[in-house]
PDB file of N, CA and C in Angstrom:
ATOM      1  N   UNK A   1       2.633 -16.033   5.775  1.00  0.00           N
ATOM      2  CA  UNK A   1       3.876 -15.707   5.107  1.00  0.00           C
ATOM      3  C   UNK A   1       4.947 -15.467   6.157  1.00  0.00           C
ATOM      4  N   UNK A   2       6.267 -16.393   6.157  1.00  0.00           N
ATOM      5  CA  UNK A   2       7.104 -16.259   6.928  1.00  0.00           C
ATOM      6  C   UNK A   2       8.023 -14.660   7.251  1.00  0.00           C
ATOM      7  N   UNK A   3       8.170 -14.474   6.124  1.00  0.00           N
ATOM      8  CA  UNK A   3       9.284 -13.202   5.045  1.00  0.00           C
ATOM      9  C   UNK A   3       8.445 -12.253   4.539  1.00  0.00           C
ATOM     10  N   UNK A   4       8.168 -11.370   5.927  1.00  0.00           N
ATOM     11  CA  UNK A   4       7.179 -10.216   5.624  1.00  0.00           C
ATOM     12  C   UNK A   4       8.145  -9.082   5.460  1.00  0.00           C
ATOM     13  N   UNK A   5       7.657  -8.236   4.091  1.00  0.00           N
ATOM     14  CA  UNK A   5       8.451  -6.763   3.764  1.00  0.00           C
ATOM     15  C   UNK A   5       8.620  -6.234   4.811  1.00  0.00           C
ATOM     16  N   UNK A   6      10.267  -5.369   4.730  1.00  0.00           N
ATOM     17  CA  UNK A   6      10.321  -4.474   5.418  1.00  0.00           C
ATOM     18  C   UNK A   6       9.342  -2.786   5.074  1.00  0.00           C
ATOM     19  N   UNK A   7       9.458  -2.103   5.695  1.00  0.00           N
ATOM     20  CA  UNK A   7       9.028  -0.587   5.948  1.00  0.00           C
ATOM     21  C   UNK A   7       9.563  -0.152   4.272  1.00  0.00           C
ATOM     22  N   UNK A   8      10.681   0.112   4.313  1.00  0.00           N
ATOM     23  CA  UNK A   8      11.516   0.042   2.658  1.00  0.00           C
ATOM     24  C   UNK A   8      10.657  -0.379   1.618  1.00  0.00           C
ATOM     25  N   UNK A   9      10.685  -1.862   2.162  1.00  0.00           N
ATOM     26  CA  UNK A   9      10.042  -2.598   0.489  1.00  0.00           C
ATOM     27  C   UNK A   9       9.230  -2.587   0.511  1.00  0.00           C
ATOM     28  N   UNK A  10       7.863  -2.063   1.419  1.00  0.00           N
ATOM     29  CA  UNK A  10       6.619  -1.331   1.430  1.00  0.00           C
ATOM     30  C   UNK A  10       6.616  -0.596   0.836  1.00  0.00           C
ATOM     31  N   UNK A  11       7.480   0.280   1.188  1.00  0.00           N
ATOM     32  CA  UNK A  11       7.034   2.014   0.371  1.00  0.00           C
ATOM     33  C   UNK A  11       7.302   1.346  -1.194  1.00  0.00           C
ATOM     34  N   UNK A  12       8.590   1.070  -1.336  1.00  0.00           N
ATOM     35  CA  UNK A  12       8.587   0.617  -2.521  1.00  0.00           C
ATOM     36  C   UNK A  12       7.769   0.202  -3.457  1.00  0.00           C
ATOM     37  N   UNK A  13       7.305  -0.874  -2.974  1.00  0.00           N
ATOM     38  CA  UNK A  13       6.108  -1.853  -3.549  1.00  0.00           C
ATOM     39  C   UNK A  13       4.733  -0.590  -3.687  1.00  0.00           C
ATOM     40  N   UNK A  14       4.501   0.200  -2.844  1.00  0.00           N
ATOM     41  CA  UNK A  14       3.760   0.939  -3.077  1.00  0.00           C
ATOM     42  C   UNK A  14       3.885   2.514  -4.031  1.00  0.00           C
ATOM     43  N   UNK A  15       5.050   2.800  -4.234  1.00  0.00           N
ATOM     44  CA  UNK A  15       5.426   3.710  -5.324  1.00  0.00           C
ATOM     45  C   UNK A  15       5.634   3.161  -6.413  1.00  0.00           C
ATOM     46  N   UNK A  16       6.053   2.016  -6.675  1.00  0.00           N
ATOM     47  CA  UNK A  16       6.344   1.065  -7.801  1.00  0.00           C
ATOM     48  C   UNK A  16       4.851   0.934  -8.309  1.00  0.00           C
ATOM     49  N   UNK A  17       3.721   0.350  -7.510  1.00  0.00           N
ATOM     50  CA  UNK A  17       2.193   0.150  -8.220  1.00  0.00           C
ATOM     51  C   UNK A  17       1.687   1.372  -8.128  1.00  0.00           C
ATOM     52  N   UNK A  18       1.051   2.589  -7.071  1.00  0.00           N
ATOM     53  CA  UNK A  18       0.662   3.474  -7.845  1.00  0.00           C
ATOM     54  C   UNK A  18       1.255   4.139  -9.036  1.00  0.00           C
ATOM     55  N   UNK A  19       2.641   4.417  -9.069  1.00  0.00           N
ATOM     56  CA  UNK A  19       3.380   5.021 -10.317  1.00  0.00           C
ATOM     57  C   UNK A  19       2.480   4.145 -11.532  1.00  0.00           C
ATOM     58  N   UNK A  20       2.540   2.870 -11.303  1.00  0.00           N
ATOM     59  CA  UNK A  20       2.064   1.663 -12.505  1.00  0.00           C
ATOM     60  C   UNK A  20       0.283   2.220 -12.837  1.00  0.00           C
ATOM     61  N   UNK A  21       0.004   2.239 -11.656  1.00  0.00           N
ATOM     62  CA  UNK A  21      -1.917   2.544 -11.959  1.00  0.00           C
ATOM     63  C   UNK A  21      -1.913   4.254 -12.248  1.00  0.00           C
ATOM     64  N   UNK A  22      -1.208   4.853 -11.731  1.00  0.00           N
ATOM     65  CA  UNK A  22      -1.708   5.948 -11.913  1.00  0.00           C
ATOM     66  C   UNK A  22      -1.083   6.758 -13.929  1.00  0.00           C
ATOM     67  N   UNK A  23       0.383   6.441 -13.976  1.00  0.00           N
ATOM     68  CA  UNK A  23       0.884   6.188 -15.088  1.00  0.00           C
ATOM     69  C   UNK A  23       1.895   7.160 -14.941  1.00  0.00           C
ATOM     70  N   UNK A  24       2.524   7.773 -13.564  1.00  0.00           N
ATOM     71  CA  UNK A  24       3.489   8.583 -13.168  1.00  0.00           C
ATOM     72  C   UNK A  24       4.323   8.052 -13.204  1.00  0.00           C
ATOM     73  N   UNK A  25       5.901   8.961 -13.144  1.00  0.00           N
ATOM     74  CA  UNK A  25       7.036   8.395 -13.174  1.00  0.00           C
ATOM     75  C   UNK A  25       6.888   8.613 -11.645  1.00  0.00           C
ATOM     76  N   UNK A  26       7.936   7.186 -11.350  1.00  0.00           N
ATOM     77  CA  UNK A  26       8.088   7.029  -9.652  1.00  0.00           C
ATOM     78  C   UNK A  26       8.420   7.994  -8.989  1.00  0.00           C
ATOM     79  N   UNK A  27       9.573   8.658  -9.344  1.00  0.00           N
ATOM     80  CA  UNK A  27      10.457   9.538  -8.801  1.00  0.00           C
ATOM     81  C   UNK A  27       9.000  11.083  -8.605  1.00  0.00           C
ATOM     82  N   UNK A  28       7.859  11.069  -8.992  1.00  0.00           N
ATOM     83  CA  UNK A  28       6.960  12.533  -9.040  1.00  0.00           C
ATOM     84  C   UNK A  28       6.011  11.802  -7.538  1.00  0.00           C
ATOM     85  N   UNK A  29       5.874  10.153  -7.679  1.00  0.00           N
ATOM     86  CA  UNK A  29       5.424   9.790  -6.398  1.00  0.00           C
ATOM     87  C   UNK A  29       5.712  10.512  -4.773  1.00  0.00           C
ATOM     88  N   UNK A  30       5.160  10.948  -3.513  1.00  0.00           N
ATOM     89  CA  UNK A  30       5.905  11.422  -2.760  1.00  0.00           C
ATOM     90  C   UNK A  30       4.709  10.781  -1.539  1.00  0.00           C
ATOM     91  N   UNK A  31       5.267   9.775  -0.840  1.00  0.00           N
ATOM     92  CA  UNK A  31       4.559   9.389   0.088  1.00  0.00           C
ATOM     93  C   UNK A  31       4.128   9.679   1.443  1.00  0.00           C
ATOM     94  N   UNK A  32       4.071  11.076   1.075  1.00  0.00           N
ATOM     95  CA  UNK A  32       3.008  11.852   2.299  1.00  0.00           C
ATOM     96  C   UNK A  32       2.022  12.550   1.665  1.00  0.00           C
ATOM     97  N   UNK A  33       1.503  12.123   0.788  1.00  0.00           N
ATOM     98  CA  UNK A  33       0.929  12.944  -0.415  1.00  0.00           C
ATOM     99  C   UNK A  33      -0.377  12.037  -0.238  1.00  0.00           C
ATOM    100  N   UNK A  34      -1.577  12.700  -0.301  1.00  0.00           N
ATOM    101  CA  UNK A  34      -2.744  12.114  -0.167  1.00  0.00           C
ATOM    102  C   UNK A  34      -2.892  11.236  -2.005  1.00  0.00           C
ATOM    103  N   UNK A  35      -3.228  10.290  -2.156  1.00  0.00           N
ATOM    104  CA  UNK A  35      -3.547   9.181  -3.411  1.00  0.00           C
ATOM    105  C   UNK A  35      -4.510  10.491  -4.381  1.00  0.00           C
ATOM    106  N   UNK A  36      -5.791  11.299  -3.647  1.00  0.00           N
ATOM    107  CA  UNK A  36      -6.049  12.216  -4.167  1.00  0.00           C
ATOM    108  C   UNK A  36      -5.285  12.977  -5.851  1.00  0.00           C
ATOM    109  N   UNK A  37      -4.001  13.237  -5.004  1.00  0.00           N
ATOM    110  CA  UNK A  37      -3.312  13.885  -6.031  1.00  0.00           C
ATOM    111  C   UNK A  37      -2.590  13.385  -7.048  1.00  0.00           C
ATOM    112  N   UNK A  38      -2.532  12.135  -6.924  1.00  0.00           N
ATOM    113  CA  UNK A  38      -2.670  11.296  -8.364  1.00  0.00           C
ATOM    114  C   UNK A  38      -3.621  10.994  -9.089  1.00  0.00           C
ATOM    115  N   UNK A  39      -4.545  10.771  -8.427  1.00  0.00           N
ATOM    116  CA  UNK A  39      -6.151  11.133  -9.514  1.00  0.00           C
ATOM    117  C   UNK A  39      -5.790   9.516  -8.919  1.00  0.00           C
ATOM    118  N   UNK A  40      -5.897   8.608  -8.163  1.00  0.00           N
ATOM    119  CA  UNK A  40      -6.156   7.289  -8.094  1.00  0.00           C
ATOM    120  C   UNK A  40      -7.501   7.277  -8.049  1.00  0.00           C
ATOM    121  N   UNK A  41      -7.881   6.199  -9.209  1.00  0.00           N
ATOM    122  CA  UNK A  41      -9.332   6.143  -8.827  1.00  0.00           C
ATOM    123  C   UNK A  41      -9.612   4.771  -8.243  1.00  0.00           C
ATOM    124  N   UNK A  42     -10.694   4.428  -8.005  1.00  0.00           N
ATOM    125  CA  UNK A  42     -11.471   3.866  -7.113  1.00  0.00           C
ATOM    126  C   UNK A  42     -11.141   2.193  -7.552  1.00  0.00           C
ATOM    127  N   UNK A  43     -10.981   2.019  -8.652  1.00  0.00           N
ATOM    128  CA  UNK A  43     -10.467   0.481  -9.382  1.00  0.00           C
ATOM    129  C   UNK A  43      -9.437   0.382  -9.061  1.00  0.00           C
ATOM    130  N   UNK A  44      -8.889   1.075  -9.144  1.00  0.00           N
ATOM    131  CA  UNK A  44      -7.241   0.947  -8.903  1.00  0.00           C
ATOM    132  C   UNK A  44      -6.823   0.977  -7.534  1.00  0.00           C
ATOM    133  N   UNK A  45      -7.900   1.664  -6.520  1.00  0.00           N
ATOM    134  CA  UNK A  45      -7.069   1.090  -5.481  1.00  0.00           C
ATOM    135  C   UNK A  45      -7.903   0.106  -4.732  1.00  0.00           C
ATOM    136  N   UNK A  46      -8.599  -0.116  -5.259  1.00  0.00           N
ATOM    137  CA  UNK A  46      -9.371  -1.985  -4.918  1.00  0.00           C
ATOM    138  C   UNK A  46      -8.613  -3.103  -5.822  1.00  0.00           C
ATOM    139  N   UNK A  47      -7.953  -2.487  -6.948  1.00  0.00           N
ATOM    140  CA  UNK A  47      -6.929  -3.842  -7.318  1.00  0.00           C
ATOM    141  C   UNK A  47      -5.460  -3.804  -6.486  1.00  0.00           C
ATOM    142  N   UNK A  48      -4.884  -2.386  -6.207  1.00  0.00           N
ATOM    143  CA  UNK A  48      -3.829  -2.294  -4.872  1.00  0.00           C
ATOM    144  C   UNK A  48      -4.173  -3.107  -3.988  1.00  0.00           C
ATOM    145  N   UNK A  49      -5.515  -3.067  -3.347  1.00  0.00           N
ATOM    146  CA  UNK A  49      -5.934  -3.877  -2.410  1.00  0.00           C
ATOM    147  C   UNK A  49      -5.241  -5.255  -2.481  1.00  0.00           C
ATOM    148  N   UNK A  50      -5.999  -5.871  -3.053  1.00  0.00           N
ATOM    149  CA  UNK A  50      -6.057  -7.297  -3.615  1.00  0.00           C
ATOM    150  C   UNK A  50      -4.466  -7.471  -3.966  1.00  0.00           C
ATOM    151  N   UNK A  51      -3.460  -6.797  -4.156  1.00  0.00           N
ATOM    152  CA  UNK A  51      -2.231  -6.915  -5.041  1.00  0.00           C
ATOM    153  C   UNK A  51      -1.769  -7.068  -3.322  1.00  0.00           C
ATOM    154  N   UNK A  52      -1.839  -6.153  -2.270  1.00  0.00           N
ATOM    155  CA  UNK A  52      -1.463  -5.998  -1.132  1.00  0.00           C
ATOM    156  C   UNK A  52      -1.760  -7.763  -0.484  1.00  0.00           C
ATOM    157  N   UNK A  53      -2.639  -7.754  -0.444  1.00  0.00           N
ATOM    158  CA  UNK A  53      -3.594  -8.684   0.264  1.00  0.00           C
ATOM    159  C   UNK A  53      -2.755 -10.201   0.062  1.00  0.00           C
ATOM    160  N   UNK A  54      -2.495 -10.312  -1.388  1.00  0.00           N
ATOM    161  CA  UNK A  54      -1.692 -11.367  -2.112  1.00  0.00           C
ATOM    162  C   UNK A  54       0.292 -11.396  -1.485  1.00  0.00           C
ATOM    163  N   UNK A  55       0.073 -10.011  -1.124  1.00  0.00           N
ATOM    164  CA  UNK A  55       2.045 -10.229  -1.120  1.00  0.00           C
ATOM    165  C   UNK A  55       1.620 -10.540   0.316  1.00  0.00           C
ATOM    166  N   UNK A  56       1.083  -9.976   1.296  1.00  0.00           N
ATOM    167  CA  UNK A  56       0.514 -10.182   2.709  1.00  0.00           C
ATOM    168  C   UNK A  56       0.304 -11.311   3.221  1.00  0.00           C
ATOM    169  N   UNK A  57      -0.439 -12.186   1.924  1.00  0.00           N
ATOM    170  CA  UNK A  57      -0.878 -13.537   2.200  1.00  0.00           C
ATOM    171  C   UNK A  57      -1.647 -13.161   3.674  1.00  0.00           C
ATOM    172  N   UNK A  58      -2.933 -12.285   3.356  1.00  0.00           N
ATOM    173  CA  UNK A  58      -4.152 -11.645   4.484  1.00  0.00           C
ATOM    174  C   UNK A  58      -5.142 -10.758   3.797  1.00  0.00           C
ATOM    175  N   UNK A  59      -6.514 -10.565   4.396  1.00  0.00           N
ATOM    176  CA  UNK A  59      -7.292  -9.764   4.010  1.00  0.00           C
ATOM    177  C   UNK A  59      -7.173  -8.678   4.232  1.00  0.00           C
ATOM    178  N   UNK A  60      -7.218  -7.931   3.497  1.00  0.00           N
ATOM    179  CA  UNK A  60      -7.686  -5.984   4.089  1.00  0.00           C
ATOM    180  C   UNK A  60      -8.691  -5.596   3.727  1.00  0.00           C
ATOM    181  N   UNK A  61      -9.413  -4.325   4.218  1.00  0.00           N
ATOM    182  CA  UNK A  61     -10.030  -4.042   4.037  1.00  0.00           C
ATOM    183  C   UNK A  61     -10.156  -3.372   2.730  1.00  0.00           C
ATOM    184  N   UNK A  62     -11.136  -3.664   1.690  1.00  0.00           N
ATOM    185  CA  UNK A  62     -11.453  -2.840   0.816  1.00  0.00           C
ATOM    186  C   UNK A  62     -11.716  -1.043   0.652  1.00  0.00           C
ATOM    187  N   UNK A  63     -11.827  -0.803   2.283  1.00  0.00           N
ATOM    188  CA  UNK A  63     -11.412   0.709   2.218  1.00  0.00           C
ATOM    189  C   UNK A  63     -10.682   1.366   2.598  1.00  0.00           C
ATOM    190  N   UNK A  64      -9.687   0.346   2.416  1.00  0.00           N
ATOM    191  CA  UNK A  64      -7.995   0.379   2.860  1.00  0.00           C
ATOM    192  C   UNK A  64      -7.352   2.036   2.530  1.00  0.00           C
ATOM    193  N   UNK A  65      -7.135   2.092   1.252  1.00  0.00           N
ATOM    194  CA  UNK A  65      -7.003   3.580   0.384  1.00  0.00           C
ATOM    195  C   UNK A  65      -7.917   4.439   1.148  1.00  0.00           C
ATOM    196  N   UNK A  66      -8.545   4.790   1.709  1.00  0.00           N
ATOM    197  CA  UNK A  66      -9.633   5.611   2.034  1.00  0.00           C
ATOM    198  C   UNK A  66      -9.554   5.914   3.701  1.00  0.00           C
ATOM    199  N   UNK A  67      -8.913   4.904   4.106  1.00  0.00           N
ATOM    200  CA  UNK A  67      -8.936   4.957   5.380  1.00  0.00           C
ATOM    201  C   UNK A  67      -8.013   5.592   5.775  1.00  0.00           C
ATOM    202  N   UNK A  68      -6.429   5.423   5.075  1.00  0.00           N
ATOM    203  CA  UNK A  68      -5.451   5.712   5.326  1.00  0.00           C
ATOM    204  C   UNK A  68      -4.936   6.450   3.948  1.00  0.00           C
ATOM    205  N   UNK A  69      -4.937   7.533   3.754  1.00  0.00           N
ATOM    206  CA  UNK A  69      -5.019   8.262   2.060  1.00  0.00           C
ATOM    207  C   UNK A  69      -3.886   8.653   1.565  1.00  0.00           C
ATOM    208  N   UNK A  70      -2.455   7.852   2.760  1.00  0.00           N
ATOM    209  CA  UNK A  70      -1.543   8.356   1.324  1.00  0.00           C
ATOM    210  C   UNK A  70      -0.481   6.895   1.654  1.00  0.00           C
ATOM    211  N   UNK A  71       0.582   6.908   1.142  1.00  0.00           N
ATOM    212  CA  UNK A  71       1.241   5.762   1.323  1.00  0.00           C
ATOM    213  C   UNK A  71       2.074   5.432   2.897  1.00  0.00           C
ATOM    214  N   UNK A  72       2.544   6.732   3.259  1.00  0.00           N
ATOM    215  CA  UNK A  72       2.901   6.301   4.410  1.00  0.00           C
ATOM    216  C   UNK A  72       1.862   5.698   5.308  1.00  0.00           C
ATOM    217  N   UNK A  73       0.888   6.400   5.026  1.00  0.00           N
ATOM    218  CA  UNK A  73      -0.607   6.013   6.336  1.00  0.00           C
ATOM    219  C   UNK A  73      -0.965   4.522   5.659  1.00  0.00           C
ATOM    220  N   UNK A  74      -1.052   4.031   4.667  1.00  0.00           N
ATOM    221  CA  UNK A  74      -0.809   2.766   4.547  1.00  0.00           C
ATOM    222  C   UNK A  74      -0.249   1.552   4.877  1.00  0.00           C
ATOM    223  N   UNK A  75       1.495   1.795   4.998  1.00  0.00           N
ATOM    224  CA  UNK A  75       2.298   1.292   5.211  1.00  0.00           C
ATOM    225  C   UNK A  75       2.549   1.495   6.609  1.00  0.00           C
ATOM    226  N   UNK A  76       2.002   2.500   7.179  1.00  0.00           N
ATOM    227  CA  UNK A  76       2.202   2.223   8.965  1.00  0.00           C
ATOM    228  C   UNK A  76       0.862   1.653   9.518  1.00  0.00           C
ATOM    229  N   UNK A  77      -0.075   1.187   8.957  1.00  0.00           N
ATOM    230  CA  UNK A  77      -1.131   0.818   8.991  1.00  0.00           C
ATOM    231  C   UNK A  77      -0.575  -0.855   8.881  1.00  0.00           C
ATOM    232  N   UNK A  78      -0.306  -1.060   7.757  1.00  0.00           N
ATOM    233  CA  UNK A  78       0.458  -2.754   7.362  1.00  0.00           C
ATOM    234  C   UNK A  78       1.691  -2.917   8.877  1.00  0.00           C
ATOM    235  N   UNK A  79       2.250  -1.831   8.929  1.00  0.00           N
ATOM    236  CA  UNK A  79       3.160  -2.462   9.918  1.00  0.00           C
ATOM    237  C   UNK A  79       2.771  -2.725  11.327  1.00  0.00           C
ATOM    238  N   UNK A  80       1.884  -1.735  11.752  1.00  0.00           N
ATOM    239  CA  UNK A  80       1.171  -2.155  12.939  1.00  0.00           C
ATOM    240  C   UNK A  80       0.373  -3.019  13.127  1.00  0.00           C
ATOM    241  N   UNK A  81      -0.606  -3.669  12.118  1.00  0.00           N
ATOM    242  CA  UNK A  81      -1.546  -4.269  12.303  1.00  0.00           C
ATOM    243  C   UNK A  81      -1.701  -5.467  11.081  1.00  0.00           C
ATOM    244  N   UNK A  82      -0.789  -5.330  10.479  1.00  0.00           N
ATOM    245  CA  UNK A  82      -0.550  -7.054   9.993  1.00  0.00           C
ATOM    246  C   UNK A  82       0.845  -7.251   9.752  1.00  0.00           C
ATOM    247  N   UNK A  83       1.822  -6.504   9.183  1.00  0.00           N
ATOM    248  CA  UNK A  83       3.132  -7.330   9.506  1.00  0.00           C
ATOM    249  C   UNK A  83       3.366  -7.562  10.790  1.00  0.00           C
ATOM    250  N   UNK A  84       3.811  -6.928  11.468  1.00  0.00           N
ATOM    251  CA  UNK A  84       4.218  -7.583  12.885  1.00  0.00           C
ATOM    252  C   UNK A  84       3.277  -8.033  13.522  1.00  0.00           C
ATOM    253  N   UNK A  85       2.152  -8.329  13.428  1.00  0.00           N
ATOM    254  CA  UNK A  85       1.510  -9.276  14.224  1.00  0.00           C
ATOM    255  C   UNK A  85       1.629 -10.465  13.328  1.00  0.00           C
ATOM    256  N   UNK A  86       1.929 -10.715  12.314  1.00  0.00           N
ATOM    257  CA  UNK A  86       1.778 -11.660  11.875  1.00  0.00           C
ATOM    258  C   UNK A  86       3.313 -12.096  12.406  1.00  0.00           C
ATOM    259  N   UNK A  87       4.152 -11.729  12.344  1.00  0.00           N
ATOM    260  CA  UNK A  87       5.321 -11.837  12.768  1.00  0.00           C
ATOM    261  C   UNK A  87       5.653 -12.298  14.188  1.00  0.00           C
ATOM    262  N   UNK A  88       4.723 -11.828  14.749  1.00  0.00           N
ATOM    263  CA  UNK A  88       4.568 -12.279  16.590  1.00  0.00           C
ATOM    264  C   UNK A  88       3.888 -13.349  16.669  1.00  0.00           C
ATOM    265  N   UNK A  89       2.805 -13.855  16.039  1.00  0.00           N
ATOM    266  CA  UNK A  89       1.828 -15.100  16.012  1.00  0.00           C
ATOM    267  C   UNK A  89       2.399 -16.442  15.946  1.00  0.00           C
TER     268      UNK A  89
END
């Protein structure tokens, strides 16, 4: 993928779908907040996965959520180690 999200439309994209899986209004989302405290369960963030994986056009790991447990640790996770490398390649 040429036109990889910024940092912004990360978080975005990621308050926009947990709000969607979890069934919160966006604005109660707060992305230093461990996924924990939305009650995300375990389907839902193996279909995040896969939803990620697709805008990424790349694999992640399936214990993506787990590894990194709230959205920022996600999204600085995507930026270090697949947007901009994909971006440098």
């Amino acid at each position: 993928m040429t036109n990889q999200p910024t940092r912004e439309e990360l978080i975005q994209w990621m308050i926009d779908h947990v709000a969607e899986e979890t069934r919160m209004p966006k604005d109660k989302i707060e992305t230093d907040k461990p996924f924990a405290r939305y009650n995300l369960e375990s389907i839902a963030a193996v279909s995040l996965t896969a939803d990620l994986e697709d805008l990424l056009g790349t694999n992640l790991s399936p214990t993506l959520f787990w590894d990194f447990p709230s959205i920022e640790g996600v999204v600085n996770y995507l930026l270090k180690n697949v947007v901009n490398k994909s971006q440098t390649a």
